[in-house]
N, C-alpha and C. Protein backbone atom coordinates (compact mmCIF):
# COMPACT_ATOMS: atom_id res chain seq x y z
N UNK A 1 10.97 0.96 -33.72
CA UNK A 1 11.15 0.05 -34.85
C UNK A 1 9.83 -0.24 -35.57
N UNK A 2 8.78 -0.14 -34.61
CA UNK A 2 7.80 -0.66 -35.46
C UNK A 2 6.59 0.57 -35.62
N UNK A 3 5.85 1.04 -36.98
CA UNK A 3 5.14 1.73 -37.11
C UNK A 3 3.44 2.08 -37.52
N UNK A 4 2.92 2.40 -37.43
CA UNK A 4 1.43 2.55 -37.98
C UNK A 4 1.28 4.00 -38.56
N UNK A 5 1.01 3.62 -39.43
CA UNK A 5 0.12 4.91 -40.24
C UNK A 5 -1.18 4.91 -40.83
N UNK A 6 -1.97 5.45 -40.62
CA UNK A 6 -3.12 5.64 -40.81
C UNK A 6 -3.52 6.34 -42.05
N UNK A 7 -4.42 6.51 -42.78
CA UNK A 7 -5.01 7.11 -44.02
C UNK A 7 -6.35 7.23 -44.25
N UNK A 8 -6.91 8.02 -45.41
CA UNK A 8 -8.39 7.69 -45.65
C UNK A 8 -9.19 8.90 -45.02
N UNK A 9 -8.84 9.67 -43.84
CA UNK A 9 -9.53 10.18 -42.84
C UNK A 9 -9.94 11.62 -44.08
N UNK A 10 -11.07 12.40 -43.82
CA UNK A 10 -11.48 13.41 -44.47
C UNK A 10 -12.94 13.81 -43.68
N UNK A 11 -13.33 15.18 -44.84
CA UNK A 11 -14.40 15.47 -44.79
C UNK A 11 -15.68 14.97 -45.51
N UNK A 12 -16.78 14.72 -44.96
CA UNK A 12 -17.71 13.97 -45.68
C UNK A 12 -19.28 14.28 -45.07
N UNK A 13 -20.45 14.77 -45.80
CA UNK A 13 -21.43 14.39 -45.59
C UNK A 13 -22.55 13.52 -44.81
N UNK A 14 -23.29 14.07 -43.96
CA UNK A 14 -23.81 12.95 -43.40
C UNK A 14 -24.56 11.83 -43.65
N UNK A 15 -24.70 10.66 -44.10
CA UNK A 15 -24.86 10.12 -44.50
C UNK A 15 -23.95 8.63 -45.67
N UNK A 16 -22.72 9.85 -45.79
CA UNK A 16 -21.39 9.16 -46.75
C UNK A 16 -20.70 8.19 -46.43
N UNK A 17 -19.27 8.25 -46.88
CA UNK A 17 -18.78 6.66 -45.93
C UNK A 17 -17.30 7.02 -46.52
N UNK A 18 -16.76 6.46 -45.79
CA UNK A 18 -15.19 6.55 -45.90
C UNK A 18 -14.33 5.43 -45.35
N UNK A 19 -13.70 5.18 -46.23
CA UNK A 19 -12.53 3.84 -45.89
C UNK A 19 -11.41 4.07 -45.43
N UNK A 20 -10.87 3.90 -43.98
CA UNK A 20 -9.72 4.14 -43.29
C UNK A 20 -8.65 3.07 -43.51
N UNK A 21 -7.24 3.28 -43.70
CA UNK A 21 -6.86 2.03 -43.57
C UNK A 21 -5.27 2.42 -42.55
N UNK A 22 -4.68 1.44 -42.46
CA UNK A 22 -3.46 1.30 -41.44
C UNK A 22 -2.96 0.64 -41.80
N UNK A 23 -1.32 0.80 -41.99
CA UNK A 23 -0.17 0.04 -42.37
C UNK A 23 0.60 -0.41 -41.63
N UNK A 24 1.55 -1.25 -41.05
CA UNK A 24 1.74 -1.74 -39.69
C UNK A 24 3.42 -1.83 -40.70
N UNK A 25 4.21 -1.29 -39.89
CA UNK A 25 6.21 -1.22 -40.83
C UNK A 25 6.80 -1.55 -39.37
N UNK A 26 7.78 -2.00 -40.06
CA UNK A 26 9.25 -2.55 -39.45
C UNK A 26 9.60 -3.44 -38.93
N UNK A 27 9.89 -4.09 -37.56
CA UNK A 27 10.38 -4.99 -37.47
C UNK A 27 9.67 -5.98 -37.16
N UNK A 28 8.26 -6.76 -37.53
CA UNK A 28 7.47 -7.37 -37.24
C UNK A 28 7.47 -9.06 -37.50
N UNK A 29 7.61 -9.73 -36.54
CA UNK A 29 7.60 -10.61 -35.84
C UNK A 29 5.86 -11.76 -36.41
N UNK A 30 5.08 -10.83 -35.95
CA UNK A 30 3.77 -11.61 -35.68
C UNK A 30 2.98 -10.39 -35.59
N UNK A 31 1.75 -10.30 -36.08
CA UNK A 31 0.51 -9.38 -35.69
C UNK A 31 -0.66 -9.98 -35.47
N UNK A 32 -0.92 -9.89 -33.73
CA UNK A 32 -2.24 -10.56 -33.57
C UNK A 32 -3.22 -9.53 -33.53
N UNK A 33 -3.76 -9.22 -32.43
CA UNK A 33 -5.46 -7.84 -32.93
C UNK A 33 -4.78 -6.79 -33.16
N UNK A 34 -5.75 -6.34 -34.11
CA UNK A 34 -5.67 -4.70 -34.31
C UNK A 34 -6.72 -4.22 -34.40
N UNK A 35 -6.69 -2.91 -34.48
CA UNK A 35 -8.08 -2.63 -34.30
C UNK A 35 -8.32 -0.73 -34.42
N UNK A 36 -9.17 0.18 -34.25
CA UNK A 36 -9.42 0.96 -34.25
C UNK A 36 -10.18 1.71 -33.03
N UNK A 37 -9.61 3.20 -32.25
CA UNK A 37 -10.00 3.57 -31.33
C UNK A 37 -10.60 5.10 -32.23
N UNK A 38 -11.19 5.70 -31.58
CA UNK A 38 -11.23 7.22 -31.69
C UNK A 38 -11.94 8.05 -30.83
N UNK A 39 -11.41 9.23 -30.79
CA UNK A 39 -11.42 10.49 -29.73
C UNK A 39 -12.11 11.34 -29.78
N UNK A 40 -13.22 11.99 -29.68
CA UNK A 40 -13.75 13.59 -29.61
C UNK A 40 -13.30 14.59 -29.23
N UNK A 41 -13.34 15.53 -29.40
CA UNK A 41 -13.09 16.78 -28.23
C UNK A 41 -14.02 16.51 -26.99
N UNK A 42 -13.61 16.79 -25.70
CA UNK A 42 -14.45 16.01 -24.64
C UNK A 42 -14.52 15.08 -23.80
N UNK A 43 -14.23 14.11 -25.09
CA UNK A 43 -14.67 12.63 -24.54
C UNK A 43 -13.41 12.01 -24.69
N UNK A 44 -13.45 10.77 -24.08
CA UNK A 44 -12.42 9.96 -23.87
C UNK A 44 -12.26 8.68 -24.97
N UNK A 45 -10.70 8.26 -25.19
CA UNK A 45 -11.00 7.75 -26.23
C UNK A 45 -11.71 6.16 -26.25
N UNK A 46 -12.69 5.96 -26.99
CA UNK A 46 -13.39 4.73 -27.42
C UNK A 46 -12.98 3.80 -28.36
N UNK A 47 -13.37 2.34 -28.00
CA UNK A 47 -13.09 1.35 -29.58
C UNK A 47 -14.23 1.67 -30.02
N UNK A 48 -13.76 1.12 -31.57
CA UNK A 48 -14.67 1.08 -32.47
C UNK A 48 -14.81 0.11 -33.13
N UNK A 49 -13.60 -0.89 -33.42
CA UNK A 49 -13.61 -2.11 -33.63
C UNK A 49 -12.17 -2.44 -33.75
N UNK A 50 -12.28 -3.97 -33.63
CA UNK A 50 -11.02 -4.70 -33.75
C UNK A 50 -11.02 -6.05 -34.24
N UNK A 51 -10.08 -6.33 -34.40
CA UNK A 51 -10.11 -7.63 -35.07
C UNK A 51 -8.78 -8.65 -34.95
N UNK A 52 -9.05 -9.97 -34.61
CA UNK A 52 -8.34 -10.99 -33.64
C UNK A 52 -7.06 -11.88 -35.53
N UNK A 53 -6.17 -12.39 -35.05
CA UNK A 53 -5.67 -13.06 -36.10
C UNK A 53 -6.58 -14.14 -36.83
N UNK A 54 -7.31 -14.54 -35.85
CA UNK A 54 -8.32 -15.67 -36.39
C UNK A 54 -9.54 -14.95 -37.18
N UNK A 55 -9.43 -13.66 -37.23
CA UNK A 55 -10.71 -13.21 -38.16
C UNK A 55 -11.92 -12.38 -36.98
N UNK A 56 -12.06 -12.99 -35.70
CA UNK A 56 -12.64 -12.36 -34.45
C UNK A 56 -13.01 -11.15 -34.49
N UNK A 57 -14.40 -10.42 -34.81
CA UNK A 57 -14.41 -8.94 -34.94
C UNK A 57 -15.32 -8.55 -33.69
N UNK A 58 -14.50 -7.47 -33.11
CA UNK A 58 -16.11 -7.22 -31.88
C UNK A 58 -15.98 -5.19 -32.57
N UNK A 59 -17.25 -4.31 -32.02
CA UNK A 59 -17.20 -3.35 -32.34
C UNK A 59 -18.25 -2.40 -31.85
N UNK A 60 -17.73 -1.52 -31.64
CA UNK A 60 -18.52 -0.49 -30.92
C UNK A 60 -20.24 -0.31 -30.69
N UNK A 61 -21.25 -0.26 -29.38
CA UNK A 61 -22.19 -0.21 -29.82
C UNK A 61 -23.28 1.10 -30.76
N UNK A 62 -22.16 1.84 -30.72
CA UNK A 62 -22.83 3.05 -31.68
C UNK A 62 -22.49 2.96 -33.21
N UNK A 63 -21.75 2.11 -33.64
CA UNK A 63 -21.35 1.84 -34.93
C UNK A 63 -21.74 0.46 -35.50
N UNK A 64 -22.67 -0.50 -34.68
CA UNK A 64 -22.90 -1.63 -35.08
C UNK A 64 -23.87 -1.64 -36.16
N UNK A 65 -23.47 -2.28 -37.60
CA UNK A 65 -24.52 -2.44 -38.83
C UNK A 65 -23.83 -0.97 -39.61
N UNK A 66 -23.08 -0.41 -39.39
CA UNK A 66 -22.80 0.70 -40.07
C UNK A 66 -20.56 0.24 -40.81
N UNK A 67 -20.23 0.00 -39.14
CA UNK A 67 -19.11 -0.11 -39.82
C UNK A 67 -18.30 -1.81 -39.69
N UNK A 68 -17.43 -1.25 -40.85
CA UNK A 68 -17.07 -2.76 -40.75
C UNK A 68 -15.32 -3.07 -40.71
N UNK A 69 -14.74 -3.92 -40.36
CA UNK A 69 -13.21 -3.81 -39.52
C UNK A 69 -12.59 -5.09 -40.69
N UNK A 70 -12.05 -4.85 -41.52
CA UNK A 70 -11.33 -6.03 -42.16
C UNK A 70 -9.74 -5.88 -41.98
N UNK A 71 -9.13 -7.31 -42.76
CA UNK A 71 -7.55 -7.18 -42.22
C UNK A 71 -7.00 -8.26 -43.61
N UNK A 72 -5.58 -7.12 -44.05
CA UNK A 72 -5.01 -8.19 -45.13
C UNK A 72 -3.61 -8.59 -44.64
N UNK A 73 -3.57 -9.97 -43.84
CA UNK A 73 -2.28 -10.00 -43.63
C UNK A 73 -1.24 -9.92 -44.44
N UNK A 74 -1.35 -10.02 -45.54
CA UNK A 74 -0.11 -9.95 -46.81
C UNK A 74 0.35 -8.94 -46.63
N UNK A 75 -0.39 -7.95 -46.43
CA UNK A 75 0.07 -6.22 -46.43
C UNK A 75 0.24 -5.75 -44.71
N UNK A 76 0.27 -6.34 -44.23
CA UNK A 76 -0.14 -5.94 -43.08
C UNK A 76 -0.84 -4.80 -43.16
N UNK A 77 -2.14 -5.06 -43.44
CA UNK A 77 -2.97 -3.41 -43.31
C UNK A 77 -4.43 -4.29 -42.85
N UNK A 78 -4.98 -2.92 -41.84
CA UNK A 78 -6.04 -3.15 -41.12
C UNK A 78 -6.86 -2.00 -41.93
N UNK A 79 -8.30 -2.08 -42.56
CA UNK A 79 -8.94 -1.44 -42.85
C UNK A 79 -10.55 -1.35 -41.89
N UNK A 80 -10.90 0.07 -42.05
CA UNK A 80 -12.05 0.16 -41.26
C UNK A 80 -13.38 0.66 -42.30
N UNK A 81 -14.36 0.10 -43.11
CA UNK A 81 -14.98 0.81 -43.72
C UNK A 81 -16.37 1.44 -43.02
N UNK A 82 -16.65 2.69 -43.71
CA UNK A 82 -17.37 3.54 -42.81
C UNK A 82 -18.58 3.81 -43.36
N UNK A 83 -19.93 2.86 -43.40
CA UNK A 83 -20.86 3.80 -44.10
C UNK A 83 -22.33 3.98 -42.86
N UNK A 84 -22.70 5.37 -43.80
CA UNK A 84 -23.95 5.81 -43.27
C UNK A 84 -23.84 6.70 -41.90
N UNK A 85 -22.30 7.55 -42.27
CA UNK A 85 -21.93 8.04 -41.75
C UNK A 85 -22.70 9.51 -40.71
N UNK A 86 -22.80 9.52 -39.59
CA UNK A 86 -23.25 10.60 -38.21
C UNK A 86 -22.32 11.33 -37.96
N UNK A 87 -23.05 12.98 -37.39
CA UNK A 87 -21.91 13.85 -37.20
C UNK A 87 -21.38 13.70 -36.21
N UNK A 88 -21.94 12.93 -35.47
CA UNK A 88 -21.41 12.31 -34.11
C UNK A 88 -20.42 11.10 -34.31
N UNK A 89 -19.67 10.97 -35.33
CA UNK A 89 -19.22 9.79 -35.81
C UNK A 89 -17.47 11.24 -36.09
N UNK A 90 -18.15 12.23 -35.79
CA UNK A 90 -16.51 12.62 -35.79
C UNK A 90 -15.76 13.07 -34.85
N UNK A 91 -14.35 12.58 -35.22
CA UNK A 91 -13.29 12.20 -34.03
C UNK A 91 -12.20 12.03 -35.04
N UNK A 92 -11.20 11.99 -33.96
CA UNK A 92 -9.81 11.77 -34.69
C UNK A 92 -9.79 9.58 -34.53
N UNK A 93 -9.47 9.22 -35.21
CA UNK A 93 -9.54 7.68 -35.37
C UNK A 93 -8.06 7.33 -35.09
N UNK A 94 -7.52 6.13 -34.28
CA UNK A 94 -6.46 5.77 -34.37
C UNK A 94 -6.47 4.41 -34.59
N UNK A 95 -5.48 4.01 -35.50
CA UNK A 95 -5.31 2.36 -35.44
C UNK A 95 -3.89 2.00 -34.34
N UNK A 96 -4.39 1.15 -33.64
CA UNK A 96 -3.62 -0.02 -32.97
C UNK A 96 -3.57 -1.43 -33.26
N UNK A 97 -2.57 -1.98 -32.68
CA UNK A 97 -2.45 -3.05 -33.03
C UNK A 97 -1.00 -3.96 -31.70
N UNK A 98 -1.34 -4.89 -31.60
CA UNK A 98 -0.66 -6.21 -30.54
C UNK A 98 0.37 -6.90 -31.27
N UNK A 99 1.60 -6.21 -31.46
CA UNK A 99 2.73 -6.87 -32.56
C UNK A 99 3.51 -7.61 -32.00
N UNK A 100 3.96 -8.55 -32.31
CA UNK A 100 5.08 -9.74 -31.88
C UNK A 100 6.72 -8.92 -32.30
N UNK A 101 7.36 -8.67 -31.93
CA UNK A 101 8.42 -7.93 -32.08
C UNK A 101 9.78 -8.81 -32.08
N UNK A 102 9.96 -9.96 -31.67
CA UNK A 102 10.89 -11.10 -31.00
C UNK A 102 11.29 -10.91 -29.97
N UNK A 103 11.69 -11.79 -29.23
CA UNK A 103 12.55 -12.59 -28.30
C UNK A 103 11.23 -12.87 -27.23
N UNK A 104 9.95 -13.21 -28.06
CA UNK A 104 9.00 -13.30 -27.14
C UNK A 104 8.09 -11.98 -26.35
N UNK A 105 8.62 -11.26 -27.31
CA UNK A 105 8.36 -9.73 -26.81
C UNK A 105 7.29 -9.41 -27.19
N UNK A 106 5.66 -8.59 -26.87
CA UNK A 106 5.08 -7.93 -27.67
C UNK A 106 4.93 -6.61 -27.51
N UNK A 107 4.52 -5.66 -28.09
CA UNK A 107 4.47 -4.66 -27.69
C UNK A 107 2.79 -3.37 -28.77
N UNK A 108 2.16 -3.13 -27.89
CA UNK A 108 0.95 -2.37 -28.28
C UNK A 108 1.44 -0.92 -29.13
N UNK A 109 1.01 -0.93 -29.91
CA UNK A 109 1.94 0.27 -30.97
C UNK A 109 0.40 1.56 -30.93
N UNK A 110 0.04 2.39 -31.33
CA UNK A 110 -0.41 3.32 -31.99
C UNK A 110 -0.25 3.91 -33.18
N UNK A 111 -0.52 4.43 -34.09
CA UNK A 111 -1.11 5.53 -35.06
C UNK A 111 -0.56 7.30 -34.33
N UNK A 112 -0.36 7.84 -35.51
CA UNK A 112 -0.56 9.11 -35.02
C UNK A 112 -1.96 9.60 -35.29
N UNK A 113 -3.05 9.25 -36.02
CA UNK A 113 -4.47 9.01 -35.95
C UNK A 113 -4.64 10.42 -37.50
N UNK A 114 -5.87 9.98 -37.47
CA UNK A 114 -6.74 10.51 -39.16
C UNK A 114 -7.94 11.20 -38.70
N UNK A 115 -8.06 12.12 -39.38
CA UNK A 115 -9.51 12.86 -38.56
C UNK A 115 -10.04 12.94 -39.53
N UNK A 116 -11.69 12.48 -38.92
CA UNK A 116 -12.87 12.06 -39.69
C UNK A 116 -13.82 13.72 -39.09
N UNK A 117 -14.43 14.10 -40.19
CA UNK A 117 -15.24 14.80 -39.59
C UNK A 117 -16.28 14.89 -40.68
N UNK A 118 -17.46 14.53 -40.11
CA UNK A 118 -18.95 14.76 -40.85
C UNK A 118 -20.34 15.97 -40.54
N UNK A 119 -20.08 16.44 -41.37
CA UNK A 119 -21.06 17.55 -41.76
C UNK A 119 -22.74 17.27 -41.31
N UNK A 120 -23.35 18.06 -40.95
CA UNK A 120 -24.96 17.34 -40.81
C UNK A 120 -25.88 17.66 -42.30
C-alpha cells in the first residue's frame, strides 16, 4: 500500500551536485524519520542522512558540510541535496522512511533506489 520513489540520481562531475528527492504514496497515516541510505559495489549499505518529524537531522561522517537532508511534509517528499560532489560519493542511494500506516501499525518502507555516479 505504501510507496517510495526516488529521483534526481545521474551522472555528474567531480566536484558537481545533485538533488535527490523521494515521494512517499498511499495509504499514509503519519510519517515520522526518513532518511537516505546508499550502497557501493563491495560495501555494505550506509546512512547518509535522515531526518526526524521535528526537523532532527543526523548524517553521515563522510558527507558532513557537503550534504544536506530536507523534508516537505505537504508533499510528503524527502529531499537530499548533494554538493561538492567525490567519486567515492558513488552508489546507488535509497530513501526510507518510518510510516504510520493505522491501527497503530508502523511499518519501515524502502525505495527501489537512484544511482549516483561521479566522474573524477
Amino acid at each position: 500500500q505504501v510507496q517510495l520513489v526516488e529521483s534526481g540520481g545521474g551522472l555528474v562531475q567531480a566536484g558537481g551536485s545533485l538533488r535527490l528527492s523521494c515521494v512517499v504514496s498511499g495509504r499514509i497515516f503519519s510519517i515520522n524519520a526518513m532518511g537516505w541510505h546508499r550502497q557501493a559495489p563491495g560495501k555494505q549499505r550506509e546512512l547518509v542522512a535522515s531526518i526526524t518529524s521535528g526537523s532532527i537531522t543526523d548524517y553521515g561522517d563522510s558527507v558532513k558540510g557537503r550534504f544536506t537532508i530536507s523534508r516537505d511534509k505537504t508533499k510528503n517528499t524527502v529531499y537530499l541535496q548533494m554538493n561538492s560532489l567525490k567519486p567515492e560519493d558513488t552508489a546507488v542511494y535509497y530513501c526510507n522512511a518510518d510510516i504510520g500506516v493505522g491501527l497503530g501499525r508502523h511499518v519501515g518502507s524502502w525505495g527501489q533506489g537512484t544511482q549516483v555516479t561521479v566522474s573524477p
